[in-house]
Protein backbone atom coordinates (compact mmCIF):
# COMPACT_ATOMS: atom_id res chain seq x y z
CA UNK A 1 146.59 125.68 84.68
CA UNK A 2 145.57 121.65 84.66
CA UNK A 3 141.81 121.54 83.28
CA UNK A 4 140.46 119.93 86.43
CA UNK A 5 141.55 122.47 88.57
CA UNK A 6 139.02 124.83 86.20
CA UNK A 7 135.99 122.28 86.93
CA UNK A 8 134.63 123.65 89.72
CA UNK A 9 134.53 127.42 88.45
CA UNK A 10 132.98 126.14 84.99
CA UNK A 11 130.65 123.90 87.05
CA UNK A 12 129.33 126.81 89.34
CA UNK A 13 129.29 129.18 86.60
CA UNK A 14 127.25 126.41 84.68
CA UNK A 15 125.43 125.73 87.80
CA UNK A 16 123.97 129.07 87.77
CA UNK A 17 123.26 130.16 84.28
CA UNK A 18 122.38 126.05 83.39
CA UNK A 19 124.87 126.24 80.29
CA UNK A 20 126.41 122.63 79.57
CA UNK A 21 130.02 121.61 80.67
CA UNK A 22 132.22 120.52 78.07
CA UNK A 23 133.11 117.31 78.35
CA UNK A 24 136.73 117.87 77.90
CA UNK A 25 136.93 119.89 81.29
CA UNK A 26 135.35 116.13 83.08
CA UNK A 27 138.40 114.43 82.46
CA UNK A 28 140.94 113.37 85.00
CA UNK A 29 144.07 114.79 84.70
CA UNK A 30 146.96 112.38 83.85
CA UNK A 31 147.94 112.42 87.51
CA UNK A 32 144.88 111.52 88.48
CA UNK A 33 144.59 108.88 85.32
CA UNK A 34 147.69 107.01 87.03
CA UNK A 35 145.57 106.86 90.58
CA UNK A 36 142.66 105.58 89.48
CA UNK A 37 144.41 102.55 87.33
CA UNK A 38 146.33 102.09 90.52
CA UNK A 39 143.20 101.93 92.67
CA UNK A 40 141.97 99.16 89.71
CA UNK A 41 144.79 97.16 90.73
CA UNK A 42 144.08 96.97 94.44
CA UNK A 43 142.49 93.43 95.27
CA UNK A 44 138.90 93.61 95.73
CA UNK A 45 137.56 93.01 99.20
CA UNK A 46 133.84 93.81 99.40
CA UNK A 47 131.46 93.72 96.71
CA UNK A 48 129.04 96.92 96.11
CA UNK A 49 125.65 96.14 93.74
CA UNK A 50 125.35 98.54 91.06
CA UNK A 51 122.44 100.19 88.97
CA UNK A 52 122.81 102.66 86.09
CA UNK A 53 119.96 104.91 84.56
CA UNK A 54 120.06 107.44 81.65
CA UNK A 55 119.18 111.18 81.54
CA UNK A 56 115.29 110.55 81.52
CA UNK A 57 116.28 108.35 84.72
CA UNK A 58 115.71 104.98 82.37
CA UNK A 59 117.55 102.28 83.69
CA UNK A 60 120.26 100.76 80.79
CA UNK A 61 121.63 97.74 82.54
CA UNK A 62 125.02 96.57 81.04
CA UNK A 63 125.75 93.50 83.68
CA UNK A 64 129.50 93.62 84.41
CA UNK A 65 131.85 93.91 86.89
CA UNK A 66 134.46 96.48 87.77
CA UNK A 67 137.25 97.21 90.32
CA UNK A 68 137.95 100.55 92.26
CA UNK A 69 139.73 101.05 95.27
CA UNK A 70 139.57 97.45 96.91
CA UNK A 71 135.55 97.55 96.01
CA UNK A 72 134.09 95.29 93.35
CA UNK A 73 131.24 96.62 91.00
CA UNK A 74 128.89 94.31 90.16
CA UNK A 75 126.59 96.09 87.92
CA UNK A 76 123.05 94.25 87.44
CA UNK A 77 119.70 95.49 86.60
CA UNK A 78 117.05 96.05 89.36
CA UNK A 79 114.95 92.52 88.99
CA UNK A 80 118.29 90.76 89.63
CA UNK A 81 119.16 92.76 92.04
CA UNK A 82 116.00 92.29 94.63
CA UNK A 83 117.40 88.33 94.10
CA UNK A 84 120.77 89.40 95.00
CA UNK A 85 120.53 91.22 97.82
CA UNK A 86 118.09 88.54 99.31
CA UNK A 87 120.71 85.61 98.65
CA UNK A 88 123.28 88.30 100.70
CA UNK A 89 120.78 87.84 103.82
CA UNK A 90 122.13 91.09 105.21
CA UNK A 91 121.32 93.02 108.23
CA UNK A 92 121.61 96.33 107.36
CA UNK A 93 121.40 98.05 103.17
CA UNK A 94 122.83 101.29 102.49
CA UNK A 95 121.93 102.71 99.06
CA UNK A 96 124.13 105.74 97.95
CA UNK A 97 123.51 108.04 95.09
CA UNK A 98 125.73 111.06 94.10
CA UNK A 99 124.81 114.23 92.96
CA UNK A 100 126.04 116.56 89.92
CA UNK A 101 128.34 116.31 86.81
CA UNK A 102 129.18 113.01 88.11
CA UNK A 103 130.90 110.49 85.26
CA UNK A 104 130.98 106.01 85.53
CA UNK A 105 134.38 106.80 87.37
CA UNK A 106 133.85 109.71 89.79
CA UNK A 107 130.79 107.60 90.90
CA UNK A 108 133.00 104.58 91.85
CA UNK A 109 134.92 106.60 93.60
CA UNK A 110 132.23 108.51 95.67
CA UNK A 111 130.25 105.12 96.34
CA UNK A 112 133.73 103.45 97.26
CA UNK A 113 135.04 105.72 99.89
CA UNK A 114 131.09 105.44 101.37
CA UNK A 115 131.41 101.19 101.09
CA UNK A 116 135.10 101.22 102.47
CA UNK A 117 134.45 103.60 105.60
CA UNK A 118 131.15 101.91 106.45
CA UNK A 119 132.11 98.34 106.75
CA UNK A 120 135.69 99.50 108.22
CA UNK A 121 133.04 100.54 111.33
CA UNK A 122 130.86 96.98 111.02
CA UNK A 123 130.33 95.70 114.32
CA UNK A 124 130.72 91.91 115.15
CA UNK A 125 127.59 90.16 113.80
CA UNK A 126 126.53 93.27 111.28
CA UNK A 127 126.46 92.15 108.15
CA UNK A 128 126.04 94.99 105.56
CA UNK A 129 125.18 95.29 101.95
CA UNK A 130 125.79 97.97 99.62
CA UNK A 131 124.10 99.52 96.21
CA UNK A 132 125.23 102.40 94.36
CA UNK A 133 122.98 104.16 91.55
CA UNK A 134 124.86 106.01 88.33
CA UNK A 135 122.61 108.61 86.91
CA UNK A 136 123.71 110.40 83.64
CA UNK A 137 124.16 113.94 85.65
CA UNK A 138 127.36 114.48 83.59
CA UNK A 139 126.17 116.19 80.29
CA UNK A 140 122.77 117.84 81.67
CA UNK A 141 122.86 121.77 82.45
CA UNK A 142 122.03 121.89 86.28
CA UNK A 143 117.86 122.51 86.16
CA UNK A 144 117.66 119.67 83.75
CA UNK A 145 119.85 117.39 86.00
CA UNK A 146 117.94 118.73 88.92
CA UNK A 147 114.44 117.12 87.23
CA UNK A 148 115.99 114.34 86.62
CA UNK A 149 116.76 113.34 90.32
CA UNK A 150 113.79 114.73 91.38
CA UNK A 151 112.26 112.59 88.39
CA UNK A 152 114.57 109.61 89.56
CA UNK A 153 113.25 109.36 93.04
CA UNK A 154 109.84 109.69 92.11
CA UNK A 155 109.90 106.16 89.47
CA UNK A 156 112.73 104.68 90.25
CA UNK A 157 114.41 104.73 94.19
CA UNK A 158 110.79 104.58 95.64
CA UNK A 159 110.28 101.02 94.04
CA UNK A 160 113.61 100.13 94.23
CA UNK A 161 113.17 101.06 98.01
CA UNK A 162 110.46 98.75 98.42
CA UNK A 163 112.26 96.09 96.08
CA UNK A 164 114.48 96.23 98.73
CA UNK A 165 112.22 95.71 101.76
CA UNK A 166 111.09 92.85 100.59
CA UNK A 167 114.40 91.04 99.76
CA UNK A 168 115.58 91.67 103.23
CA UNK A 169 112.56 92.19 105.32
CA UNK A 170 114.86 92.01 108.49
CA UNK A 171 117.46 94.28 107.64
CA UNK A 172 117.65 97.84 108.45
CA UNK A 173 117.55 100.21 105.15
CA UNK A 174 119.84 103.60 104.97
CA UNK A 175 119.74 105.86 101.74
CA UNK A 176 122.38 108.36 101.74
CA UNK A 177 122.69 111.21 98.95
CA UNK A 178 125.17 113.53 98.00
CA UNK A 179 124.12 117.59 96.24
CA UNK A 180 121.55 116.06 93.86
CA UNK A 181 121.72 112.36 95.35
CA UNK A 182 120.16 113.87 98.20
CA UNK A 183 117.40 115.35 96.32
CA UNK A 184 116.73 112.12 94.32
CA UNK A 185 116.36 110.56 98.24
CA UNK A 186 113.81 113.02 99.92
CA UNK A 187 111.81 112.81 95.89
CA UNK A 188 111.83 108.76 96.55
CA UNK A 189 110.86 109.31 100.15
CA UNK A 190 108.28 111.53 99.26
CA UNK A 191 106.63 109.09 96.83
CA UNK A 192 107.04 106.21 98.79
CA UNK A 193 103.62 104.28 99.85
CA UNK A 194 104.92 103.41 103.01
CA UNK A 195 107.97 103.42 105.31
CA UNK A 196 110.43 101.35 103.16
CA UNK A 197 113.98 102.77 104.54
CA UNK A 198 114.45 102.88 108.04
CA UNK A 199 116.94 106.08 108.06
CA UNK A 200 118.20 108.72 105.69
CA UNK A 201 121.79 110.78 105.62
CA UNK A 202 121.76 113.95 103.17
CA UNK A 203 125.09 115.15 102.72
CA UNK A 204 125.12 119.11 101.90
CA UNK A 205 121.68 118.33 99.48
CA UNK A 206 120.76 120.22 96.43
CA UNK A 207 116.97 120.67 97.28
CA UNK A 208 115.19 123.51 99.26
CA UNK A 209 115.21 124.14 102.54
CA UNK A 210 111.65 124.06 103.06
CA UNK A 211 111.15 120.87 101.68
CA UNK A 212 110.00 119.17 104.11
CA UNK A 213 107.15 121.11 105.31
CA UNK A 214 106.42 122.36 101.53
CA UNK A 215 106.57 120.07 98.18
CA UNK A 216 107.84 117.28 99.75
CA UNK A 217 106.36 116.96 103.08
CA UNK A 218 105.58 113.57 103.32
CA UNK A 219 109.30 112.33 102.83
CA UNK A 220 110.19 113.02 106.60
CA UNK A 221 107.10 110.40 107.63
CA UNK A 222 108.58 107.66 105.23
CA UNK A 223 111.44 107.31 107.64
CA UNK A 224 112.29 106.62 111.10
CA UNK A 225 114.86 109.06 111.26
CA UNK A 226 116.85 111.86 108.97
CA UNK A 227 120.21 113.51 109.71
CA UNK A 228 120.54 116.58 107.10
CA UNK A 229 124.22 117.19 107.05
CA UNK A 230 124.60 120.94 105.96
CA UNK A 231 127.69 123.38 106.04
CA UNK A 232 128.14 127.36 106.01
CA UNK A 233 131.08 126.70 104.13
CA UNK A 234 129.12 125.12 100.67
CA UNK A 235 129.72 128.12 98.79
CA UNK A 236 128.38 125.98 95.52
CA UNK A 237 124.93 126.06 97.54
CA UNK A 238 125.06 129.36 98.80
CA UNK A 239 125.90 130.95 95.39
CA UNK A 240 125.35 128.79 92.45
CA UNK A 241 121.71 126.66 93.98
CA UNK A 242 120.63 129.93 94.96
CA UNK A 243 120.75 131.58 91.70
CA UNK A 244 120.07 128.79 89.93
CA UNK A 245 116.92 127.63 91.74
CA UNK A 246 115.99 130.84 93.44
CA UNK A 247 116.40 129.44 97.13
CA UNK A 248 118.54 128.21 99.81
CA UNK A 249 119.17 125.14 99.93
CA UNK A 250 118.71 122.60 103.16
CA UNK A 251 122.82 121.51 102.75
CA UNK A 252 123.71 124.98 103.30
CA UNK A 253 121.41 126.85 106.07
CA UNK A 254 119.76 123.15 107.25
CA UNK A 255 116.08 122.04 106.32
CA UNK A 256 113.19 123.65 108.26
CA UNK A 257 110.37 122.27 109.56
CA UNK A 258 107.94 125.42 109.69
CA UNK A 259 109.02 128.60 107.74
CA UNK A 260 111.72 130.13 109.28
CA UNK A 261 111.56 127.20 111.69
CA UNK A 262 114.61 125.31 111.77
CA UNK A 263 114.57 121.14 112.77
CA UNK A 264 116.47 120.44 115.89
CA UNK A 265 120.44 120.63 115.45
CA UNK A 266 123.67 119.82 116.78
CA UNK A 267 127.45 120.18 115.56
CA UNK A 268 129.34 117.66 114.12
CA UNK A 269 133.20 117.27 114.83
CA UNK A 270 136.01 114.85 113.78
CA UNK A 271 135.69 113.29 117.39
CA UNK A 272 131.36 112.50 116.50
CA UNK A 273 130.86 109.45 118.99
CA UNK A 274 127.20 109.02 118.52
CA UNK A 275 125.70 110.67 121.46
CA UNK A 276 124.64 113.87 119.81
CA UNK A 277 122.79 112.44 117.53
CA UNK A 278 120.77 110.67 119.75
CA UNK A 279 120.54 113.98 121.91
CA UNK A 280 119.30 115.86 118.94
CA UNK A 281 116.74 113.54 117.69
CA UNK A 282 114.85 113.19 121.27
CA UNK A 283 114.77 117.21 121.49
CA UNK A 284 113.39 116.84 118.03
CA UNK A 285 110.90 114.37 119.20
CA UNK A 286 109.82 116.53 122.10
CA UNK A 287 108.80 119.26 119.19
CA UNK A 288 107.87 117.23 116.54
CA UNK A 289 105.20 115.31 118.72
CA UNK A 290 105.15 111.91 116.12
CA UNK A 291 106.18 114.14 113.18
CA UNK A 292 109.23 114.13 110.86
CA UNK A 293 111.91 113.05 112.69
CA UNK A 294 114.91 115.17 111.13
CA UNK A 295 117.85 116.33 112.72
CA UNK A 296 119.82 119.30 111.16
CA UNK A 297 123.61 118.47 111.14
CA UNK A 298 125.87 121.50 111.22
CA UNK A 299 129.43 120.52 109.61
CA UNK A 300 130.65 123.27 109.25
CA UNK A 301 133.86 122.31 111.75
CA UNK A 302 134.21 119.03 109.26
CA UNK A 303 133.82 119.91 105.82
CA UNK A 304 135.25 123.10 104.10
CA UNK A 305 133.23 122.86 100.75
CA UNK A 306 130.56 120.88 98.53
CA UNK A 307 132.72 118.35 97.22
CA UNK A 308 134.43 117.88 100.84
CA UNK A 309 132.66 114.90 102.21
CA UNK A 310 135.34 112.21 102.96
CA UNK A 311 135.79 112.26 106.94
CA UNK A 312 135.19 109.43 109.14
CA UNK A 313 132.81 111.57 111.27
CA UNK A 314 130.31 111.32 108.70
CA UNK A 315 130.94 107.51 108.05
CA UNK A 316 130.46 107.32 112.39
CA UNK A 317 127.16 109.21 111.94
CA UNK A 318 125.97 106.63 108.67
CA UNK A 319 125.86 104.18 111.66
CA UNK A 320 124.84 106.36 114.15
CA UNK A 321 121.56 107.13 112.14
CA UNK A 322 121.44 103.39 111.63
CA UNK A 323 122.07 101.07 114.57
């Protein structure tokens, strides 16, 4: 049997019991070596900023530019970053972060399928910009990678939220995080001085379901609006975050805004228009009475595991959460 096709048993085992994942068990399979040179190839038709930190969630810039999948890289550090997403004049920003045991390539390919299916669904006169973060969540055992997002959205996405802002005041501002991406988004939220991002998509998030009305409360007010995308199918969450962390986690059951108190919810399917997001989030303003605005998003019809997160449902809802 191929290596890669042991990854995901090794990672939930490792998940669980925080032992590290050798490196040799991370690397694409020659099949999948021959797609991603071929997705190198493609011309590049949309450019995606870049920012890379370190395992203590330092930031190492190494300015460059890379090609994946019709997507150009253009790595920077954050100071030259606020300047060029100002010079872009955009009028709507979506940062995306990914979660676990992610390497420099798997993280081109998560934030290119993101960049590709958003601006495929780009209105006429929507202009949008794109940044990706790389954190080093490859060679950390899961608690330690857990700290570090946690530790990442704390000192570095909250300023680089408000670094943001202020290059383009105008534009509307969407974080959207992946397993421990998500995390590193409600942490940056939560330590956030002031309503930076206009919306938030967590896509089946490694953090606890009580969150938001526990140890990080405040990241539901530091947003207009929230859509936690959660499945009953995540068996990585139900097994592996559960043993490891000793809770259930808000991208398997959904988040919760009292104990035992679920937010308002409705079911996403591959023919999402919209609508029932919309539906969801005035029910949930009815309850929440000029609270956290967070809808729960119940996949389960869409995506069949952790890792199963490419569907143009959830690029439709990025927008819905958005316009």
């Amino acid at each position: 049997m191929r290596t890669h096709l042991l990854l995901p048993l090794v990672a939930c085992l490792a998940f669980a019991s925080g032992c590290q994942i050798p490196k040799a068990l991370t690397a694409p399979s020659e099949e999948d070596q021959v797609e991603i040179e071929r997705k190198r190839e493609l011309p590049t038709e949309f450019r995606c900023y870049s920012l890379e930190f370190d395992h203590r969630a330092k930031e190492r810039p190494r300015p460059r530019q890379e090609a994946y999948d019709r997507v150009e890289f253009n790595y920077t550090s954050s100071s030259e970053l606020r300047q060029s997403v100002a010079a872009a004049a955009p009028t709507h920003v979506f940062l995306v972060v990914h979660g676990w045991m992610n390497n420099a390539i798997s993280s081109q390919q998560f934030a290119s399928r993101w960049v590709n299916g958003i601006r495929a669904r780009a209105q006429p006169g929507e202009k949008p910009a794109f940044v990706s973060l790389h954190w080093d969540s490859e060679r950390l055992v899961f608690h330690e990678s857990a700290m570090t997002a946690t530790k990442l959205g704390e000192r570095r996405i909250a300023p680089l939220l408000e670094a943001l802002r202020q290059a383009a005041p105008g534009a509307r501002i969407t974080v959207i995080g992946h397993s421990l991406g998500a995390r590193a988004m409600i942490s940056a939220l939560h330590n956030s001085s002031e309503r930076h991002a206009d919306s938030a998509l967590l896509v089946e998030g490694a953090a606890d379901a009580d969150w938001f009305h526990d140890d990080m409360r405040s990241a539901g007010e530091r947003v207009s609006r929230v859509a936690n995308v959660y499945s009953i199918h995540d068996g990585v969450l139900e097994n592996a975050y559960a043993n490891a962390m000793q809770a259930q986690a808000l991208g398997r059951i959904g988040a919760e805004r009292a104990p035992g108190v679920p937010f308002a919810r409705f079911e996403l399917s591959a023919s999402f228009a919209g609508d029932e997001f919309q539906a969801a989030l005035s029910a949930e303003d009815s309850v929440a009475a000029g609270g956290s605005r967070v809808v729960n998003v119940d996949a389960s019809a869409v995506v069949t595991g952790h890792t199963d997160i490419d569907h143009d449902a959830l690029y439709d809802l990025a927008w819905a959460i958005t316009r």
